[in-house]
Protein backbone atom coordinates (compact mmCIF):
# COMPACT_ATOMS: atom_id res chain seq x y z
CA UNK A 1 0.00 0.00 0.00
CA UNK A 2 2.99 2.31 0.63
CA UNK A 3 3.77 2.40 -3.19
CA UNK A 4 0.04 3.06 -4.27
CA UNK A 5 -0.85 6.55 -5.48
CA UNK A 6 -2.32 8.35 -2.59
CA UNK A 7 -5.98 7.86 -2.52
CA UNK A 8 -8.13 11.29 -2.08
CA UNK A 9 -11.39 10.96 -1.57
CA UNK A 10 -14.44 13.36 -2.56
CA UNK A 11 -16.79 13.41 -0.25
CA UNK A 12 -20.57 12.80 -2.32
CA UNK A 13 -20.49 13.66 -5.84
CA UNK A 14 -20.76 17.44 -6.24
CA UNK A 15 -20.77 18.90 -9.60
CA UNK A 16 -17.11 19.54 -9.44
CA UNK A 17 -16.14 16.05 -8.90
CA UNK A 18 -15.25 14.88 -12.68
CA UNK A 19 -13.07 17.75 -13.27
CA UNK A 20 -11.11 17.46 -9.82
CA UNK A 21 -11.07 13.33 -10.38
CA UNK A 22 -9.38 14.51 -13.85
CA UNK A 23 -6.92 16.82 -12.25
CA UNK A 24 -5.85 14.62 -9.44
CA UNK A 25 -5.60 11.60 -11.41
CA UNK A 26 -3.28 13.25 -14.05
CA UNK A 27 -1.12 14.52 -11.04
CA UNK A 28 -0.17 10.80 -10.20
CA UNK A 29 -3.09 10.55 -6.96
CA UNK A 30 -6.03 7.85 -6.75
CA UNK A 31 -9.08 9.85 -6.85
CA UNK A 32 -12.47 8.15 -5.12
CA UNK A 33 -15.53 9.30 -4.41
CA UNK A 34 -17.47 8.31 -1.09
CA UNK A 35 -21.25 7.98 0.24
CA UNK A 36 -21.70 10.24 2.98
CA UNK A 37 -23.49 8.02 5.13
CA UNK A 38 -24.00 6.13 8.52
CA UNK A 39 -21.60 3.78 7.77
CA UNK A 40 -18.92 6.36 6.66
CA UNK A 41 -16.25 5.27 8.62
CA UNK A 42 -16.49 1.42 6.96
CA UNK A 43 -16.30 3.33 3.65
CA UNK A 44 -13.12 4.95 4.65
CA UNK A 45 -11.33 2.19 6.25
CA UNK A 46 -11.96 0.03 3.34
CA UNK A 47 -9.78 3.12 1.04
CA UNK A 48 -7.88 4.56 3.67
CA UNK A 49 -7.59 8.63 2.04
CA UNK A 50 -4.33 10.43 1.94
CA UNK A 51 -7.08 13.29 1.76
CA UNK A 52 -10.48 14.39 1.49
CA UNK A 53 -12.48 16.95 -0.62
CA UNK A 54 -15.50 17.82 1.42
CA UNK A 55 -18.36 19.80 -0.76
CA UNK A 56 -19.60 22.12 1.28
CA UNK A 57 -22.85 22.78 -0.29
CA UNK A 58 -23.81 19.47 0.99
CA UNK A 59 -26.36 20.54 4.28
CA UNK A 60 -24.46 18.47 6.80
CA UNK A 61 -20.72 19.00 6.12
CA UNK A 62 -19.87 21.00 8.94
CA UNK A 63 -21.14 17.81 11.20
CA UNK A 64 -19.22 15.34 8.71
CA UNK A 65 -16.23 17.39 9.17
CA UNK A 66 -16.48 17.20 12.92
CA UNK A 67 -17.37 13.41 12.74
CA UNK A 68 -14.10 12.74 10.88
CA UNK A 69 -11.97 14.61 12.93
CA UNK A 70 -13.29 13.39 16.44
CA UNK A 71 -12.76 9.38 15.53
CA UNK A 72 -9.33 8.40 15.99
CA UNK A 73 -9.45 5.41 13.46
CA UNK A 74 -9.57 9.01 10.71
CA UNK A 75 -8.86 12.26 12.23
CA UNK A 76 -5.55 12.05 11.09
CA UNK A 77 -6.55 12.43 7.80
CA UNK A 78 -6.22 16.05 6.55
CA UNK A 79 -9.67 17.57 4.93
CA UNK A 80 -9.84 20.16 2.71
CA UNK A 81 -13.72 21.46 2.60
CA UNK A 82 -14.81 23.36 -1.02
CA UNK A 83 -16.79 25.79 -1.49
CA UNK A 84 -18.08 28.95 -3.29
CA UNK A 85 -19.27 31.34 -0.60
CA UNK A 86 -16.26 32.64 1.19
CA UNK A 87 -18.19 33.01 4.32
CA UNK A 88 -17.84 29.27 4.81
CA UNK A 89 -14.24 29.91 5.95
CA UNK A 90 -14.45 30.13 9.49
CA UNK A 91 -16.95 27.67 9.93
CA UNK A 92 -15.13 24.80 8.41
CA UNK A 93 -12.23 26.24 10.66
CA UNK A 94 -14.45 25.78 13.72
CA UNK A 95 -15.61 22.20 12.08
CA UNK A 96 -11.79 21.06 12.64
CA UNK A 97 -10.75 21.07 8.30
CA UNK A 98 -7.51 21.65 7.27
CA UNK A 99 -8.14 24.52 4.57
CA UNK A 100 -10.75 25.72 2.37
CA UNK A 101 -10.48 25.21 -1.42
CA UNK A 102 -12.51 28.21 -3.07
CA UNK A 103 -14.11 26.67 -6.52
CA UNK A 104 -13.01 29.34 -8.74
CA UNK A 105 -9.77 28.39 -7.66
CA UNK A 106 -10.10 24.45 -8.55
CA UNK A 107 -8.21 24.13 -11.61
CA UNK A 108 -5.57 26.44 -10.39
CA UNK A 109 -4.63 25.28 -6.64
CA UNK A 110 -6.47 21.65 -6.25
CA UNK A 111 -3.38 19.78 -7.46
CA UNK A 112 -0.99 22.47 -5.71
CA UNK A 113 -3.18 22.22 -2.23
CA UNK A 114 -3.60 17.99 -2.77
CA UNK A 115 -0.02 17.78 -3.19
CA UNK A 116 0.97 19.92 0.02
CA UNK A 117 -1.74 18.37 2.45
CA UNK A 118 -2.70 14.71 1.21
CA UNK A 119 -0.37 12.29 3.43
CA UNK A 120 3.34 11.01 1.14
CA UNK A 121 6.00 9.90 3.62
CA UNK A 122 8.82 12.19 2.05
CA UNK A 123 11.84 10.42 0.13
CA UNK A 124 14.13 10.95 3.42
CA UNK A 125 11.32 9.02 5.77
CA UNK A 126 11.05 6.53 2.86
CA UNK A 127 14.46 5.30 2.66
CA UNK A 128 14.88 5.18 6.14
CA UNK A 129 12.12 2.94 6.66
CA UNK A 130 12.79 0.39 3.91
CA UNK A 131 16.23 0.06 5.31
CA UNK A 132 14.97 -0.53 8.59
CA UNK A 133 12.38 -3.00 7.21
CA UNK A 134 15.14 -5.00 5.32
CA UNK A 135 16.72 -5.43 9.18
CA UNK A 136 15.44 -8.35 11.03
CA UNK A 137 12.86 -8.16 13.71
CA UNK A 138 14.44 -7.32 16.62
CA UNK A 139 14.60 -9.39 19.72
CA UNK A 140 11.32 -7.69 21.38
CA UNK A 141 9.44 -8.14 17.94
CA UNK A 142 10.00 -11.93 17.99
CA UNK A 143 9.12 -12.34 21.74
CA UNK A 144 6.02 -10.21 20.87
CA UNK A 145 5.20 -12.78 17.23
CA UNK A 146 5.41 -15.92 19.62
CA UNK A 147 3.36 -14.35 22.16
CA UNK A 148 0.65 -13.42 19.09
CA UNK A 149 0.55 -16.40 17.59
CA UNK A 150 0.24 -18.62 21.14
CA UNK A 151 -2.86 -16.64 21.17
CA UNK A 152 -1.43 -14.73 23.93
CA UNK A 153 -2.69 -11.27 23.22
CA UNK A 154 -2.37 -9.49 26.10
CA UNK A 155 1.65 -10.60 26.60
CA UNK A 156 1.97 -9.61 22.91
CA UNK A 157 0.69 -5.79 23.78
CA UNK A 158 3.65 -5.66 26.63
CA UNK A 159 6.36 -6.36 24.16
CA UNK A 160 5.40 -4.60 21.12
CA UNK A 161 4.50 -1.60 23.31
CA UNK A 162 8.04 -2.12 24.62
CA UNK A 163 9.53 -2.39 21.61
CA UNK A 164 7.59 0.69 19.61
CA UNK A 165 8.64 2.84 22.63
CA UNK A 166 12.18 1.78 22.21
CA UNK A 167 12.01 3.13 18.28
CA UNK A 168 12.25 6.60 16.90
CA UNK A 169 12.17 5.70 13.55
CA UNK A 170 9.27 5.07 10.75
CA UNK A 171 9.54 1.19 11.20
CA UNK A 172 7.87 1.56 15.20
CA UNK A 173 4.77 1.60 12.88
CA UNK A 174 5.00 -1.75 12.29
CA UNK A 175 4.79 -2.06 16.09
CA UNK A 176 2.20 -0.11 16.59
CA UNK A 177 0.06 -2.33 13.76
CA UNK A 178 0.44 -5.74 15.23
CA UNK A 179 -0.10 -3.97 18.83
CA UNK A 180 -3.41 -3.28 18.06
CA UNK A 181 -4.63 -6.11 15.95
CA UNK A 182 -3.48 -8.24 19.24
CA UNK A 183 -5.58 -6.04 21.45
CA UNK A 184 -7.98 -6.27 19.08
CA UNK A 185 -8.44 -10.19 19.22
CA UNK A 186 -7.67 -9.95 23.08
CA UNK A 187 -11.24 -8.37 23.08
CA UNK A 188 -12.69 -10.65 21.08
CA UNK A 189 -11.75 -13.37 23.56
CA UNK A 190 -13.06 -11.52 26.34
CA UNK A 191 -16.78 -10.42 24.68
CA UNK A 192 -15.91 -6.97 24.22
CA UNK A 193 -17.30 -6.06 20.46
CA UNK A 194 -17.20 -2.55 21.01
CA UNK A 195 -13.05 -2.58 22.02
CA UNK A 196 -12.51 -4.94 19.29
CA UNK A 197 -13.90 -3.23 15.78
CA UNK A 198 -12.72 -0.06 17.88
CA UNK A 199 -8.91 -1.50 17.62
CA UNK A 200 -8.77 -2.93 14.17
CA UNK A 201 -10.34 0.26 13.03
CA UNK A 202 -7.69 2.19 14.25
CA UNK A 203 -4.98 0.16 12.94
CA UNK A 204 -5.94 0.91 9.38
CA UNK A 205 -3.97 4.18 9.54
CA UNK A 206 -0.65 2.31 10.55
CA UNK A 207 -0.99 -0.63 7.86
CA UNK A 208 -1.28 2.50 5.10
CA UNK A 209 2.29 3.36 6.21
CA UNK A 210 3.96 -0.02 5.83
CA UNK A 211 5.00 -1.93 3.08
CA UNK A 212 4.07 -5.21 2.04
CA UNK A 213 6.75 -7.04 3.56
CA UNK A 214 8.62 -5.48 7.27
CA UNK A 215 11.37 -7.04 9.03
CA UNK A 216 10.23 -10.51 7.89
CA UNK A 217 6.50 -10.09 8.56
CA UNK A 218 4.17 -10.59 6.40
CA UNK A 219 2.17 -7.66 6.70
CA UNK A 220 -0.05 -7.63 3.58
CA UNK A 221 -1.72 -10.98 4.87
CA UNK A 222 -1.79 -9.77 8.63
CA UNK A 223 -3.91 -6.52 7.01
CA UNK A 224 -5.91 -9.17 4.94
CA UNK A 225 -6.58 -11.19 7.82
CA UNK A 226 -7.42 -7.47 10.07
CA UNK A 227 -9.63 -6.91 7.20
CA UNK A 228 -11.58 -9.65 7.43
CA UNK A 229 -12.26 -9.57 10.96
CA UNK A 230 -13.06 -6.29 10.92
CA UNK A 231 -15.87 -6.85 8.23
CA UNK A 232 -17.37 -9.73 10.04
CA UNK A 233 -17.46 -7.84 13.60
CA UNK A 234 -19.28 -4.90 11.76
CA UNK A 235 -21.35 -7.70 10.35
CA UNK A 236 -22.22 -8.80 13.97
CA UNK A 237 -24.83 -7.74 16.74
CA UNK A 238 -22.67 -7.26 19.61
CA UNK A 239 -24.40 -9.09 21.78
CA UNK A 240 -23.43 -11.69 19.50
CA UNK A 241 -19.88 -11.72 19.92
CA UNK A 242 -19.39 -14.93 21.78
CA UNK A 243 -20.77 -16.54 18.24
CA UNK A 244 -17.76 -15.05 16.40
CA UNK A 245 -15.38 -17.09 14.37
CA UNK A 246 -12.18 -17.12 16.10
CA UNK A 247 -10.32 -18.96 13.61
CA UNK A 248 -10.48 -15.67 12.27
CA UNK A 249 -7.85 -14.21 14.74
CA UNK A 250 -5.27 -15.46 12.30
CA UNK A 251 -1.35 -15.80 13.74
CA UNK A 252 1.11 -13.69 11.90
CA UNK A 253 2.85 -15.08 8.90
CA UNK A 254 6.65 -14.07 8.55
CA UNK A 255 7.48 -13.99 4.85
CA UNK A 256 10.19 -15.97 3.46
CA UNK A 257 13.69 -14.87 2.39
């Protein structure tokens, strides 16, 4: 995912959309457009943005604004609301967006504003991180795999918690990625559907960071398997949770040499 254009995302379909798809796709990004609806946040996770055009003639983008930037699994991701009526300035400040695109100005500063707010790790960040990734996992890392894979989730949390503390650089994503897929499952084992979908929701950001392959693990499959157990506890009643599949709480795969 970490070589994939950046994805920005258009929030509805306003009339502006196929000329700023146009634009952004000829500047190299992934341009999508998404249903502003209850289940927004499933929408998002399942394209994590790099950035998103809000249209803000819609009546309730002020409160989708506000929605987006209050849950932690996406308010990380930097919105840019458009509009016509420069009186909508300060409230989409208020509403918590990143900037206000005027729509006289589209064709002139979309690609300019998408390229200085939509989320690229920069070429310095990049190397560093797939030189770190070639590295093996480090002692901590492998004590936290076993633990994962034993099924012991909450152990797994101590070391990779240990072991993202102990990193500075880009790689402690990884870390942070398995960390909360493990909490994740611990829930699931204990009944809690609410601290579960809330834990593999968040880890979606972290998994858009990473490459493929990290340090030996295989993280395309462990985001796979994430995924997948994310879409079947959104599937499922939470009083339901004892019912879930756990053969779903897949162990991670290390990837071979």
């Amino acid at each position: 995912m970490l070589d994939a254009p950046p994805v920005v995302g258009l929030w509805g379909t306003p009339a502006w959309a196929g000329r700023a798809m146009q634009l952004l796709r000829e500047a190299g990004f992934a341009p999508v457009t998404y249903a502003p609806t209850e289940r927004w946040l499933d929408t998002l996770l399942d394209r994590y943005p790099a950035l998103l055009l809000v249209d803000a003639t819609q009546p309730a983008w002020a409160t989708w604004v506000i929605a987006l930037k209050a849950e932690q699994a996406t308010r990380r991701v930097p919105v840019l609301v458009v509009a016509a009526q420069r009186t909508i300035e300060r409230m989409a400040q208020e509403a918590g967006a990143d900037g206000v695109l005027w729509l006289d100005d589209l064709d002139r500063t979309l690609v300019e504003r998408a390229g200085a707010l939509a989320w690229r790790m920069d070429a310095v960040t990049r190397a560093l991180l797939a030189c770190q990734c070639a590295q093996p996992l480090p002692p901590l890392g492998q004590q936290g795999v076993r633990h994962f894979n034993a099924g012991e989730y909450y152990a797994q949390h101590e070391a990779f918690e240990a072991q993202w503390m102990a990193e500075r650089g880009p790689v402690r994503e990884l870390y942070r990625a398995i960390l909360q897929v493990g909490v994740a499952y611990y829930h699931v084992t204990r009944g809690n559907h609410a601290g579960a979908l809330r834990m593999l929701q968040r880890s979606v950001q972290w998994f858009a960071r990473l490459p493929d392959v990290c340090q030996g693990v295989d993280v395309r499959q462990l985001r796979e398997d994430a995924e997948r157990a994310r879409h079947v506890l959104q599937a499922l009643p939470a009083e339901q949770i004892a019912s879930f599949d756990r053969s779903l709480l897949r162990p991670i795969r290390l990837a071979k040499p």
